[in-house]
C-alpha atoms as a PDB file:
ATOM      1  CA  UNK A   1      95.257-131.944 132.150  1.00  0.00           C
ATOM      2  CA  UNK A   2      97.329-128.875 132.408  1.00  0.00           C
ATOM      3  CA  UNK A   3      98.088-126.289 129.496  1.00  0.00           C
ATOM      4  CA  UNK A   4     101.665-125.047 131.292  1.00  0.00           C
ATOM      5  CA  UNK A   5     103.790-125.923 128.106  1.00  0.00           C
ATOM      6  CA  UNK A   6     101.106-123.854 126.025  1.00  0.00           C
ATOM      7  CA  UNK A   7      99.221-126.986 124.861  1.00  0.00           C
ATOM      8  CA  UNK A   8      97.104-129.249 126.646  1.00  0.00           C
ATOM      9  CA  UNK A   9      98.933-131.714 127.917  1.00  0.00           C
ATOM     10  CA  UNK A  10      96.820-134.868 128.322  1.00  0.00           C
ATOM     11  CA  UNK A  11      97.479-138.779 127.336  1.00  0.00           C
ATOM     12  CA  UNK A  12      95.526-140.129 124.423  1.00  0.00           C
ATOM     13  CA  UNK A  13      94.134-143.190 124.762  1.00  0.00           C
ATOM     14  CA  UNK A  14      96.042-146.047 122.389  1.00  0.00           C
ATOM     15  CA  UNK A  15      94.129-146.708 119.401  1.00  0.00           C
ATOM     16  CA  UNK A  16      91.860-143.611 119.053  1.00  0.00           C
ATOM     17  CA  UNK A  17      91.165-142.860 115.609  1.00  0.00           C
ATOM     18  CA  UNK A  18      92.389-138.716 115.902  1.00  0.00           C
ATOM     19  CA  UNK A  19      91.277-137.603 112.667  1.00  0.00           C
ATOM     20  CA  UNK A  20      87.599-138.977 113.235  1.00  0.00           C
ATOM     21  CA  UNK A  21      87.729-137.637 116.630  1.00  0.00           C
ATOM     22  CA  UNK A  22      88.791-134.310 115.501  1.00  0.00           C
ATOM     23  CA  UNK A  23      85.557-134.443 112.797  1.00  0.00           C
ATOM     24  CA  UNK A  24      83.200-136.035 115.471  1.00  0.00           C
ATOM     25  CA  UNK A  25      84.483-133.070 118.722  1.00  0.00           C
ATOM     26  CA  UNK A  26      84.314-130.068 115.784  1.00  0.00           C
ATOM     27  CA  UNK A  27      80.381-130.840 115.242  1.00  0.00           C
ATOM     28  CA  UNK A  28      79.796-131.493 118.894  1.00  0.00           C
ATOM     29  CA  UNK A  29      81.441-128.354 120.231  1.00  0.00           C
ATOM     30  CA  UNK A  30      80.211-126.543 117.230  1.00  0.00           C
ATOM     31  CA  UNK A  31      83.651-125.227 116.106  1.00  0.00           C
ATOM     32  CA  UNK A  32      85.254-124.145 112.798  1.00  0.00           C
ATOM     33  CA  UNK A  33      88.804-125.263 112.300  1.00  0.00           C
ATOM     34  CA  UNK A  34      90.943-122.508 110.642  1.00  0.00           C
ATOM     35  CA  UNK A  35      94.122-123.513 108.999  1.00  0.00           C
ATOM     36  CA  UNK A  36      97.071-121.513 107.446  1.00  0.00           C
ATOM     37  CA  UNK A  37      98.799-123.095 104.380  1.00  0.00           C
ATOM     38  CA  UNK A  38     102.255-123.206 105.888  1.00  0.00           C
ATOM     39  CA  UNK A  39     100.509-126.011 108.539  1.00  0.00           C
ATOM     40  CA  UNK A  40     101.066-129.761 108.304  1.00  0.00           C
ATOM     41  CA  UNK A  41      99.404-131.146 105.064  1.00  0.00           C
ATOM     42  CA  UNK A  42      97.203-133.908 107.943  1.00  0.00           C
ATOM     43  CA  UNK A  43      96.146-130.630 109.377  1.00  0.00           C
ATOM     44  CA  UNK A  44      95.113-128.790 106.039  1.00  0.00           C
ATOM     45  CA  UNK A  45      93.025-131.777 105.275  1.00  0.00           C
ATOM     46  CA  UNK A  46      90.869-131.671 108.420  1.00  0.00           C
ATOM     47  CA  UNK A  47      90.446-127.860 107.947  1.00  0.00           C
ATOM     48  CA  UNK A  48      86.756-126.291 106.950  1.00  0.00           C
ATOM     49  CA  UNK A  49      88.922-123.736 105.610  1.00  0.00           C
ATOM     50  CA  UNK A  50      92.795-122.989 104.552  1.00  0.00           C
ATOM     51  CA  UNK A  51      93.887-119.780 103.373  1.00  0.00           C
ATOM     52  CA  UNK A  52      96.831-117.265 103.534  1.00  0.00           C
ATOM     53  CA  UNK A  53      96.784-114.668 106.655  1.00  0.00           C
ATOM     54  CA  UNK A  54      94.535-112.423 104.595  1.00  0.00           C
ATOM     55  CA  UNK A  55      91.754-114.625 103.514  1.00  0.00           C
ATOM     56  CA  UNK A  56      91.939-116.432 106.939  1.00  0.00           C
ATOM     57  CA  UNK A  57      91.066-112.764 108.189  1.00  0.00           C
ATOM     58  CA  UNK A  58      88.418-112.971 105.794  1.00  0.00           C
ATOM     59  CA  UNK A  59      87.193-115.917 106.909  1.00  0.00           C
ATOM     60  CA  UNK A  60      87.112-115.172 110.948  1.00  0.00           C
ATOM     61  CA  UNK A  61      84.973-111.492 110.523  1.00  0.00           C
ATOM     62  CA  UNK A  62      82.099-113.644 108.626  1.00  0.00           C
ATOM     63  CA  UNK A  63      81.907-116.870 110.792  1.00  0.00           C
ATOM     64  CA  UNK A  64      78.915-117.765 112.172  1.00  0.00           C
ATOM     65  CA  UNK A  65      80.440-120.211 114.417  1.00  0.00           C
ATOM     66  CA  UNK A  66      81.100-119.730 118.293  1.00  0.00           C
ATOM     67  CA  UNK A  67      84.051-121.360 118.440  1.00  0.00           C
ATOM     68  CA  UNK A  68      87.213-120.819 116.320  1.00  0.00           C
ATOM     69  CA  UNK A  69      90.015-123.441 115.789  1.00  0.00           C
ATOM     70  CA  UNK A  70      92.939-121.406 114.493  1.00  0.00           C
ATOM     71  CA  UNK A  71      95.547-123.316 113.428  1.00  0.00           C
ATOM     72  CA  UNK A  72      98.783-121.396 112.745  1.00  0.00           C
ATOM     73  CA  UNK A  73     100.950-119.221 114.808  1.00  0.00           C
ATOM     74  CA  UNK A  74      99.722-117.046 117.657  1.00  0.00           C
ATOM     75  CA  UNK A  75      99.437-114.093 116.144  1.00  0.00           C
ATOM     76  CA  UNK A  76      96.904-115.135 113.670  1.00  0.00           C
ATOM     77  CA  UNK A  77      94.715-116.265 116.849  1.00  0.00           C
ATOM     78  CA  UNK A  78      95.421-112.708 118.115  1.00  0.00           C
ATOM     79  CA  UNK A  79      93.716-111.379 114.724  1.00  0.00           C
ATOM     80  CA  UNK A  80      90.953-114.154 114.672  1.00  0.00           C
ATOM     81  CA  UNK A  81      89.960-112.865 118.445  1.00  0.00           C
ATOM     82  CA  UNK A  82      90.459-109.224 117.899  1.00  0.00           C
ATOM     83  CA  UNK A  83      87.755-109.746 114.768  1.00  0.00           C
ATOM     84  CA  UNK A  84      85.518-111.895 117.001  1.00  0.00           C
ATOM     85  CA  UNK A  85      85.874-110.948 120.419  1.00  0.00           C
ATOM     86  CA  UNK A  86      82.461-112.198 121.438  1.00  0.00           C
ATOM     87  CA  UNK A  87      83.890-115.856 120.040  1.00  0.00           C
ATOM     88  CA  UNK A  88      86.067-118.845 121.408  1.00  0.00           C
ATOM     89  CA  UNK A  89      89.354-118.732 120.070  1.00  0.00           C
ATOM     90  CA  UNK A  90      91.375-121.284 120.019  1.00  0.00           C
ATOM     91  CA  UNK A  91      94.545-122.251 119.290  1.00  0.00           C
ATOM     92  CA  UNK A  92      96.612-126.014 119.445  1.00  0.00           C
ATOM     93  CA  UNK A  93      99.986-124.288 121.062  1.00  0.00           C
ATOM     94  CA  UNK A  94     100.461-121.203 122.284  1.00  0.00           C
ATOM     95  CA  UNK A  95     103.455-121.188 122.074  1.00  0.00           C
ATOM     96  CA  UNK A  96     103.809-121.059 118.297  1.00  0.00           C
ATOM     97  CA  UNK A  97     105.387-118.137 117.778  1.00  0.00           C
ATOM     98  CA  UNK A  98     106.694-116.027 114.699  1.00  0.00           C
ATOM     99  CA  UNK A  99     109.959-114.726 114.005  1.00  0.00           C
ATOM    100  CA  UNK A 100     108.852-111.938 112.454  1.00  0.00           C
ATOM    101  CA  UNK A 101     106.606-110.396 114.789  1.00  0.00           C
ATOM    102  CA  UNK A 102     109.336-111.531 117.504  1.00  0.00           C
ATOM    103  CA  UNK A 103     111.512-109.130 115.508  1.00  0.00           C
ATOM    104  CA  UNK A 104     109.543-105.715 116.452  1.00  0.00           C
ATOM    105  CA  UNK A 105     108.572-105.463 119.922  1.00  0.00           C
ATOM    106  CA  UNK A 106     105.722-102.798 120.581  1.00  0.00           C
ATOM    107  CA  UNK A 107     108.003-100.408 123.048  1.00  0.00           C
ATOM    108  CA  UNK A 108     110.659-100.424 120.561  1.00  0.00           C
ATOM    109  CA  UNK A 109     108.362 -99.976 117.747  1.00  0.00           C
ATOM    110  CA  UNK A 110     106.609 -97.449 119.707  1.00  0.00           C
ATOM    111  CA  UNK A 111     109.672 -95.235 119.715  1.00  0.00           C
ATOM    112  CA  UNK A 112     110.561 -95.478 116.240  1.00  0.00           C
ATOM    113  CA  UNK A 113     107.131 -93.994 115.394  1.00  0.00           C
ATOM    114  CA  UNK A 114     107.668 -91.393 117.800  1.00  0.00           C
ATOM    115  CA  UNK A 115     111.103 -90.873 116.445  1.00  0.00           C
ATOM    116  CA  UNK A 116     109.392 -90.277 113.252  1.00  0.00           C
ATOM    117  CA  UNK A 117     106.665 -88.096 113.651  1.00  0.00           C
ATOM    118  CA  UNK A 118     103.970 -87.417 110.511  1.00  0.00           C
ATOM    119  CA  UNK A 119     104.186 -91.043 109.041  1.00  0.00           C
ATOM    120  CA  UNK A 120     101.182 -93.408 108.357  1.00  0.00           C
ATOM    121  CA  UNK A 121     102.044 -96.493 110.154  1.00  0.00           C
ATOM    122  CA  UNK A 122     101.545 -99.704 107.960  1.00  0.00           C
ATOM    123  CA  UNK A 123     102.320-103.026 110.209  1.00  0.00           C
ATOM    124  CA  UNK A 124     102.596-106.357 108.268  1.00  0.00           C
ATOM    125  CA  UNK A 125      99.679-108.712 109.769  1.00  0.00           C
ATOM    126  CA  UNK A 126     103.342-110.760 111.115  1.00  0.00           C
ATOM    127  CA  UNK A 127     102.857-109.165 114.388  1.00  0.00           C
ATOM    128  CA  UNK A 128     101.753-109.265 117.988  1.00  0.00           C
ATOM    129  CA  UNK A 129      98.315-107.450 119.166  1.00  0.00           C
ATOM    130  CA  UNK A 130     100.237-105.051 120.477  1.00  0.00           C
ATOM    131  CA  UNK A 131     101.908-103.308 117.546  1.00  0.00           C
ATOM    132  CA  UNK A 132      98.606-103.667 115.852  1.00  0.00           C
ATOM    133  CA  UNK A 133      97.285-101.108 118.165  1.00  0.00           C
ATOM    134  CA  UNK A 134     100.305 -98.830 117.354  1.00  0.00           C
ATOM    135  CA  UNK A 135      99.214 -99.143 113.642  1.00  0.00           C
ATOM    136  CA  UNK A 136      96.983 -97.382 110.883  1.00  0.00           C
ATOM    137  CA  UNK A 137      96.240 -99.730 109.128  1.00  0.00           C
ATOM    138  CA  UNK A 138      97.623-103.482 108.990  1.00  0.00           C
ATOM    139  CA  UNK A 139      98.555-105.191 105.546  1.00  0.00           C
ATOM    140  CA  UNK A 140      99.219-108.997 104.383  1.00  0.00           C
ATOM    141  CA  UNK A 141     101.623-109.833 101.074  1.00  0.00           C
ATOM    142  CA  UNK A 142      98.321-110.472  99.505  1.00  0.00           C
ATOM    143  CA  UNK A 143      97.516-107.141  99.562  1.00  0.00           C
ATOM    144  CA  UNK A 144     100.638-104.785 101.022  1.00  0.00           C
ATOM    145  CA  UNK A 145     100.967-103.612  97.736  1.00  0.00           C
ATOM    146  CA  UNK A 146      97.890-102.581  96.782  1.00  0.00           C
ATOM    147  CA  UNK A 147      97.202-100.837 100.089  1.00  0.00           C
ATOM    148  CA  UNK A 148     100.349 -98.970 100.059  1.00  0.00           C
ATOM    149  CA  UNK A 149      99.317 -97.589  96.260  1.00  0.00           C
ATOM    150  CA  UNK A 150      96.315 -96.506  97.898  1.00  0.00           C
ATOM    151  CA  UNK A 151      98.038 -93.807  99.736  1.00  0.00           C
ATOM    152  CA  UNK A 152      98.616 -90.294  97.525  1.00  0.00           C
ATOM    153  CA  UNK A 153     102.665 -90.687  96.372  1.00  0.00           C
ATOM    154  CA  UNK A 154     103.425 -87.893  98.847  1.00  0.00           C
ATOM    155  CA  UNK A 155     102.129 -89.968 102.202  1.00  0.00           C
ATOM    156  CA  UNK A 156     105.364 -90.610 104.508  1.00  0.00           C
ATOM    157  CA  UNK A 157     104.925 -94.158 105.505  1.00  0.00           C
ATOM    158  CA  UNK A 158     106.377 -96.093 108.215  1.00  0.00           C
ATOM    159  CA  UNK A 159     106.487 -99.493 106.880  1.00  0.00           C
ATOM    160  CA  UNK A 160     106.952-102.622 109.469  1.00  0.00           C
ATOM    161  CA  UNK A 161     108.563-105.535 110.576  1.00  0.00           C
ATOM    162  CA  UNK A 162     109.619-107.026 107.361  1.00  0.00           C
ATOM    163  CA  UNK A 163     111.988-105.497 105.744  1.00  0.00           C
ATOM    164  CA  UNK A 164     112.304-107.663 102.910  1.00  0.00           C
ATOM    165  CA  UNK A 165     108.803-106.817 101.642  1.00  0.00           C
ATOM    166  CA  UNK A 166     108.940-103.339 102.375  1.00  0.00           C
ATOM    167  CA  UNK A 167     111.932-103.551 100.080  1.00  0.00           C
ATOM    168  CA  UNK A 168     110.402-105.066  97.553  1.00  0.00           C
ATOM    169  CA  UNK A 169     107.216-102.624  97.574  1.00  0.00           C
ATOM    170  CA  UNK A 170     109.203 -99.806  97.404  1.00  0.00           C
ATOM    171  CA  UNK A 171     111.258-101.004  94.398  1.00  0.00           C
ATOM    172  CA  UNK A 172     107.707-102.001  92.897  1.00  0.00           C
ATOM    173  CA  UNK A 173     106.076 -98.527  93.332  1.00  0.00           C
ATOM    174  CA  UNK A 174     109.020 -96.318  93.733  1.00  0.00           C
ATOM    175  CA  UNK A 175     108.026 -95.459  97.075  1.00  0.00           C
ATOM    176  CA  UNK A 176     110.720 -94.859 100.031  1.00  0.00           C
ATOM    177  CA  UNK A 177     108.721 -95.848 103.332  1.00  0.00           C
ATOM    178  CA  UNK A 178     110.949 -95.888 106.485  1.00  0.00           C
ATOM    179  CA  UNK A 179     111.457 -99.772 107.339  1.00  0.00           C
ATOM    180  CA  UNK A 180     111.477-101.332 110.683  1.00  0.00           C
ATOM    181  CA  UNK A 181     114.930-103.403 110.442  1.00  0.00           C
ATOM    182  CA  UNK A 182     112.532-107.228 110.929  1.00  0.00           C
ATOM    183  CA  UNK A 183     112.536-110.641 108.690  1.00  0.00           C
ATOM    184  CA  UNK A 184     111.150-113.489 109.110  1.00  0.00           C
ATOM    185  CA  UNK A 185     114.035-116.476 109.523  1.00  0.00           C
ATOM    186  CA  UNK A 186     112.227-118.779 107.084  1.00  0.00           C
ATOM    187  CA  UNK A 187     112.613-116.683 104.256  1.00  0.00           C
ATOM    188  CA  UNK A 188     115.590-114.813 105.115  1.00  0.00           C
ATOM    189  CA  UNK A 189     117.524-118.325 104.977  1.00  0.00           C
ATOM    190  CA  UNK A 190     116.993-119.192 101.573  1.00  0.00           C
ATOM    191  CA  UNK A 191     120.298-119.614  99.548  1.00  0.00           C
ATOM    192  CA  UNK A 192     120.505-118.259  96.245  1.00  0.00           C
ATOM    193  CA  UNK A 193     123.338-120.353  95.024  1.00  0.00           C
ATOM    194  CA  UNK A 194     121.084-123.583  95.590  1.00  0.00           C
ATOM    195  CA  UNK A 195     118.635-121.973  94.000  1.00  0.00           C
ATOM    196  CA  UNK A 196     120.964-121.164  91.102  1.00  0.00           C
ATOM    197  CA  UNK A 197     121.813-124.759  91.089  1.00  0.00           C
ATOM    198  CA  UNK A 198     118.252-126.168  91.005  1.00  0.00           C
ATOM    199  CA  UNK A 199     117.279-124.032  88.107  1.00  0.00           C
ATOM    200  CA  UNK A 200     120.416-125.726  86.094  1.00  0.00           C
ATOM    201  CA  UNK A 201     119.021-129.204  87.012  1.00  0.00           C
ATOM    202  CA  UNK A 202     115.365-128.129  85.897  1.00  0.00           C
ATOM    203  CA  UNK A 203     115.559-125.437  83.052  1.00  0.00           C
ATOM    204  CA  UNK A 204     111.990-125.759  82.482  1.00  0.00           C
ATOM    205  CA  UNK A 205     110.930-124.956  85.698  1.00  0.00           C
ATOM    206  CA  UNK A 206     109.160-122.053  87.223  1.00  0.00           C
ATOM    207  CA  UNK A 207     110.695-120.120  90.089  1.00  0.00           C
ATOM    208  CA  UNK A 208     108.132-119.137  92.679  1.00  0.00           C
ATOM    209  CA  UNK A 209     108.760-116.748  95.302  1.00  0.00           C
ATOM    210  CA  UNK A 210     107.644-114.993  98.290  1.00  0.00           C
ATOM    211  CA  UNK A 211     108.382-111.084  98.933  1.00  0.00           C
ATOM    212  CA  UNK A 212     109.396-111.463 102.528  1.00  0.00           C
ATOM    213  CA  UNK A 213     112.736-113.289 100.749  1.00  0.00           C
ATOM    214  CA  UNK A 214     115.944-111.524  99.748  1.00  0.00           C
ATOM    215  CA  UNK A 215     115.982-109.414  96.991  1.00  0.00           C
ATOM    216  CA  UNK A 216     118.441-111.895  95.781  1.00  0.00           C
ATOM    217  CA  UNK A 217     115.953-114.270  95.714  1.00  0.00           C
ATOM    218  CA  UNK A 218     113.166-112.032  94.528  1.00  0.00           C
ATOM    219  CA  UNK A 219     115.083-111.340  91.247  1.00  0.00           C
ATOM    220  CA  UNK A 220     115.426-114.875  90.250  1.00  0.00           C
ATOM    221  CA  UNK A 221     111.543-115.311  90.271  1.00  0.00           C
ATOM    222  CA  UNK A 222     109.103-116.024  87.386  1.00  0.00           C
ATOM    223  CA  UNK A 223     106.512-114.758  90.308  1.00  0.00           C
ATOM    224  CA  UNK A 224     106.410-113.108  92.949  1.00  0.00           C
ATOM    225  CA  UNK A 225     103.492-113.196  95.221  1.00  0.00           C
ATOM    226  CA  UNK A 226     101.596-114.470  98.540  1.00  0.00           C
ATOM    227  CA  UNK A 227     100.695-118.357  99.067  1.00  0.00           C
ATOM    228  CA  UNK A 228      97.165-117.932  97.738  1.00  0.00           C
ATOM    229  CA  UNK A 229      99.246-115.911  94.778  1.00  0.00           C
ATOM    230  CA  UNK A 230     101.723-118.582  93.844  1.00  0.00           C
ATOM    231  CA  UNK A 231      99.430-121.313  94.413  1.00  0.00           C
ATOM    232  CA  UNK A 232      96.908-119.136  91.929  1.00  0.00           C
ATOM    233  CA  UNK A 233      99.788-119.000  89.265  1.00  0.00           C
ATOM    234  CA  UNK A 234     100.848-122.647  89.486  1.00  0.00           C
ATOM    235  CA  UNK A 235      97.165-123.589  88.686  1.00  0.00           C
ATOM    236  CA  UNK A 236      97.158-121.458  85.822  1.00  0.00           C
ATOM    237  CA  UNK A 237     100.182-122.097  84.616  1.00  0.00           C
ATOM    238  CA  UNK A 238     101.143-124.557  81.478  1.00  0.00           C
ATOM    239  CA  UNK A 239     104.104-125.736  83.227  1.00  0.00           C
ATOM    240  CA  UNK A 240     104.778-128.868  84.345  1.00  0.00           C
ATOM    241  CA  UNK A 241     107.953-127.777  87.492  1.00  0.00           C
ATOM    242  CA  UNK A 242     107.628-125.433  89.830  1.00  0.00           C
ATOM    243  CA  UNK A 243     110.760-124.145  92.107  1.00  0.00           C
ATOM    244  CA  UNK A 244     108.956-123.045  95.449  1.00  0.00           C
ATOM    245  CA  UNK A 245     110.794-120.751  97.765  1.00  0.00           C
ATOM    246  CA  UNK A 246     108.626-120.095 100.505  1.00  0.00           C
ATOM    247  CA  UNK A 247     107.669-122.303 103.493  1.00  0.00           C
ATOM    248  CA  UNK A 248     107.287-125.751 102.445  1.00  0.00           C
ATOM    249  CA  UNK A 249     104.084-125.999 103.516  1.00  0.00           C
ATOM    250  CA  UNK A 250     102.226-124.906 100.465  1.00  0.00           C
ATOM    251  CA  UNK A 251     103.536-127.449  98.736  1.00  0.00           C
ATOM    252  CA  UNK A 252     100.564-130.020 100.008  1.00  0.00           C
ATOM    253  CA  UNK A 253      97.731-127.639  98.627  1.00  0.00           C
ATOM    254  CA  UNK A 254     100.091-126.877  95.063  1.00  0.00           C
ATOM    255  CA  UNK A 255      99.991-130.677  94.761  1.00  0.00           C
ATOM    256  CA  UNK A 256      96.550-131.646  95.510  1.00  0.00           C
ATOM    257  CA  UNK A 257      95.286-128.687  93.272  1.00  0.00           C
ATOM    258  CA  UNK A 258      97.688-130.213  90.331  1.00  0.00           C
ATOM    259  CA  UNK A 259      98.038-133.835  90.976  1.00  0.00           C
ATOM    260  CA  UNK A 260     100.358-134.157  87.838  1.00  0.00           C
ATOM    261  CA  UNK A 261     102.889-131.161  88.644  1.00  0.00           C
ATOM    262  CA  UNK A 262     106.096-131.236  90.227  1.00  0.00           C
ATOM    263  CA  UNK A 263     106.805-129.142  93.102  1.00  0.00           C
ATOM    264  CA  UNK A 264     110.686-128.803  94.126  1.00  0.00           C
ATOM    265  CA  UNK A 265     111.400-126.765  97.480  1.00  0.00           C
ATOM    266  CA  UNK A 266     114.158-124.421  97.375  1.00  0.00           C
ATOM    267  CA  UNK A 267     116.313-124.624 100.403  1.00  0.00           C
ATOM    268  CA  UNK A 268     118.411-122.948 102.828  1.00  0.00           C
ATOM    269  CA  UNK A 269     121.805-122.032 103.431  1.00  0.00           C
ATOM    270  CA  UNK A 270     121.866-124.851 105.564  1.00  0.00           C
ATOM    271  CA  UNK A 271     123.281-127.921 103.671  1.00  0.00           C
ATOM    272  CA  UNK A 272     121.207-130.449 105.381  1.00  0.00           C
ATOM    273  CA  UNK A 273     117.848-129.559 104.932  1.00  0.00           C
ATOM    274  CA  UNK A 274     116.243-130.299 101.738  1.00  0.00           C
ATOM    275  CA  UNK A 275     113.551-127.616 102.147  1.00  0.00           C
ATOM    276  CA  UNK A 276     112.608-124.802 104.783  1.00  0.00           C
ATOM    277  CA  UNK A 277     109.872-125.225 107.450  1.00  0.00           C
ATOM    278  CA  UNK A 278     108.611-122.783 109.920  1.00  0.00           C
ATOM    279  CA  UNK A 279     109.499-124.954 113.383  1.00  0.00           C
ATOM    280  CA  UNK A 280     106.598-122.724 114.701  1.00  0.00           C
ATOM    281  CA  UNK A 281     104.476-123.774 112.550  1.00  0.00           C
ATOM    282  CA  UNK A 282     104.693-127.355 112.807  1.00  0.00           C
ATOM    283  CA  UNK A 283     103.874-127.443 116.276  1.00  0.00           C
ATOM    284  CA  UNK A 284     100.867-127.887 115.528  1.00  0.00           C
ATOM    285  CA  UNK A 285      99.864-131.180 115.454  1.00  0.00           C
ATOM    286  CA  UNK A 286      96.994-133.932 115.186  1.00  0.00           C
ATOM    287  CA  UNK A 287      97.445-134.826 119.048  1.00  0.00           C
ATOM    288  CA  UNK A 288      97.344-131.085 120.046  1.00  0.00           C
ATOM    289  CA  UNK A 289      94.405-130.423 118.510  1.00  0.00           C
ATOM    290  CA  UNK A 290      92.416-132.990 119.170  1.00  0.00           C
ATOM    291  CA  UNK A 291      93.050-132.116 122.955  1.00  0.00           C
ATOM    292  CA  UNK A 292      92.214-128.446 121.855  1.00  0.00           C
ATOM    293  CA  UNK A 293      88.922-129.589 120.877  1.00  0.00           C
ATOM    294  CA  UNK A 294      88.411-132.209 123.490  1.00  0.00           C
ATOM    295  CA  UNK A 295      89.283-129.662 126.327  1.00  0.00           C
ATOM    296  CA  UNK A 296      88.595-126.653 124.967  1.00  0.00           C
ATOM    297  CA  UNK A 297      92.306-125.215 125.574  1.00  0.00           C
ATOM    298  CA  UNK A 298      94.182-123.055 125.616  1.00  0.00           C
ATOM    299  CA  UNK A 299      92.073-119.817 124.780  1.00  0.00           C
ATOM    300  CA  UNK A 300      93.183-117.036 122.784  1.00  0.00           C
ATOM    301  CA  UNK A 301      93.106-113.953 124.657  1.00  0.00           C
ATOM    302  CA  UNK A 302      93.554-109.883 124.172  1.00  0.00           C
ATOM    303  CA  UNK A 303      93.618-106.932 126.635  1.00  0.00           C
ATOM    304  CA  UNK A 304      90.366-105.320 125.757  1.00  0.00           C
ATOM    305  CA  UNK A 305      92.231-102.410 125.501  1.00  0.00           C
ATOM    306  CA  UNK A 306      94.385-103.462 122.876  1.00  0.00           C
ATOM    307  CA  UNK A 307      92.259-105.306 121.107  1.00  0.00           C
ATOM    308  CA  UNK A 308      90.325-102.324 120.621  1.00  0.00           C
ATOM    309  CA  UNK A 309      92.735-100.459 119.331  1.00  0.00           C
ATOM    310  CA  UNK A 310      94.205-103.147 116.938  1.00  0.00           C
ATOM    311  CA  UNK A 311      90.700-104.048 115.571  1.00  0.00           C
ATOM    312  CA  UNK A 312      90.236-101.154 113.783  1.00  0.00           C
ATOM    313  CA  UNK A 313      93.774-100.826 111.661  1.00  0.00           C
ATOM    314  CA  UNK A 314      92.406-104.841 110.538  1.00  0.00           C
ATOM    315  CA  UNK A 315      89.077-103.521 109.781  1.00  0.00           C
ATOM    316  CA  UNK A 316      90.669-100.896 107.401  1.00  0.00           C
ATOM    317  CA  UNK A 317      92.566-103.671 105.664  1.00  0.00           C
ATOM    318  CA  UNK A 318      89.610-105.362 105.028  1.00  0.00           C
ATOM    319  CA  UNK A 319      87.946-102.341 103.978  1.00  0.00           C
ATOM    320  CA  UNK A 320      90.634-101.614 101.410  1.00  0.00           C
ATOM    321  CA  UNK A 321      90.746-104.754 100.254  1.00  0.00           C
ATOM    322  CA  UNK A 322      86.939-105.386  99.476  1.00  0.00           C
ATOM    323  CA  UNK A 323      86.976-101.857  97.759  1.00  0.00           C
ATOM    324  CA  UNK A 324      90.235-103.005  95.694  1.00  0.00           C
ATOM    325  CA  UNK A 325      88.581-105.983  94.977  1.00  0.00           C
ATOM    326  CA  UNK A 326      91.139-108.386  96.685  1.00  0.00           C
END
């Protein structure tokens, strides 16, 4: 068994049964699997809980659990371990990664706070441990917004990595936060004559969209909003189509939750993809983490250090967002 290709990589016996395995090794090992929407739909199923980055933040500060299951991308078991450092983390691959917070490295983003002295530093949760600790206090779509607004009108803000949704707050609150130049390459790729197109073929459809997209995108939306938001507004809604442009992963919880809906994914500018997946996402996979479990690999870690630091600008979130109510 090694864990050199940031997964455990260890033959499965033919014939093993990987989802009752995964049930039966949870209970045993007395773990809590964590999953993020944008996961494989086999995945979401064998979750105890699925959530968007903030309620999956949420979730980790209140477990009871010794060992944490996180599966998503790395920095969400960087946040899950910062919350709980006295906890297991794990996560199926290390090596799932995130364009986003691969867009703002911490030296760089170091020096552009320096550069621009006096600003409250908001960091997207879409980033490594590191930047964390550079941070005041850390936001998620669910609740960037609202946080921001919390802030008197006059507060400079340094806003960061996404400079989509920093776009899009500041043309929502008339704000003018200094943006780190970041994007995630999921929805960055999104074309908006597609989308054009697959409005024409379903008039009656609703156009659902995440704020890290263009603002090209963004304007073309009935809503506007996290995962947890969209997948809130499809269940409430009275319509029947929904045009989803954000990563296709939702679209297993927006059907299960409306069994009688239709759920189109919008897709990229590249012409042979139907819809747009996170590859880091999908890394992720039954085999992976039942070795996860079975081994108990690979771990989460965080400089102490760091983690230190980075705790507390999470904490705040969460702070803000029980007092806002989110």
């Amino acid at each position: 068994m090694t864990v050199d290709k940031g997964y455990v990589d260890a033959p499965i016996e033919p014939g093993v049964d990987l989802k009752e395995e995964i049930r039966r090794l949870k209970k045993e090992k007395g773990a809590v699997i964590l999953a993020h929407y944008y996961q494989k739909g086999e995945i979401q199923d064998l979750a105890d809980y699925i959530g968007d980055s903030l309620a999956l933040a949420q979730i980790a500060s209140k477990l009871k659990e010794s060992v944490i299951v996180l599966c998503g991308v790395n920095f969400m078991g960087e946040t899950a371990k910062m919350l709980c450092p006295d906890k297991t983390v794990l996560i199926p691959d290390l090596s799932a990664g995130c364009s986003l917070a691969d867009s703002c490295p911490a030296d760089e983003f170091e020096a552009f706070i320096k550069a621009n002295p006096g600003h409250t530093v908001i960091s997207y949760v879409n980033t490594s441990a590191k930047v964390k600790a550079l941070t005041d206090v850390v936001v998620t779509s669910s609740n960037a917004r609202q946080i921001v607004e919390s802030f008197p009108a006059d507060t400079p803000i340094i806003f960061g990595p996404d400079r989509n949704l920093g776009n899009y707050i500041n043309s929502t609150t008339g704000r003018s936060m200094k943006l780190w130049d970041g994007a995630c390459h999921v929805h960055e790729e999104f074309s908006v004559e597609k989308l054009i197109e697959l409005k024409r073929l379903h008039p009656q459809a609703k156009v659902l969209v995440h704020p890290e997209c263009k603002r090209q995108i963004v304007i073309l939306a009935d809503k506007v909003g996290s995962t947890a938001a969209l997948l809130k507004y499809a269940v409430e809604s009275d319509a029947m189509e929904f045009i989803v442009a954000t990563e296709s992963g939702i679209l297993h919880e927006m059907q299960k939750r409306c069994p009688d809906k239709v759920f189109i994914p919008a897709a990229p500018n590249d012409s042979t993809c139907a819809c747009n997946d996170c590859s880091y996402m999908k890394l992720n996979s039954l085999e992976k983490l039942y070795n996860t479990l079975k081994y108990m690999a690979p771990e989460v870690t965080v400089d102490p250090a760091t983690a230190e630091r980075g705790r507390k600008p999470i904490e705040r979130m969460l702070e803000i967002s029980e007092k806002l109510g989110l």
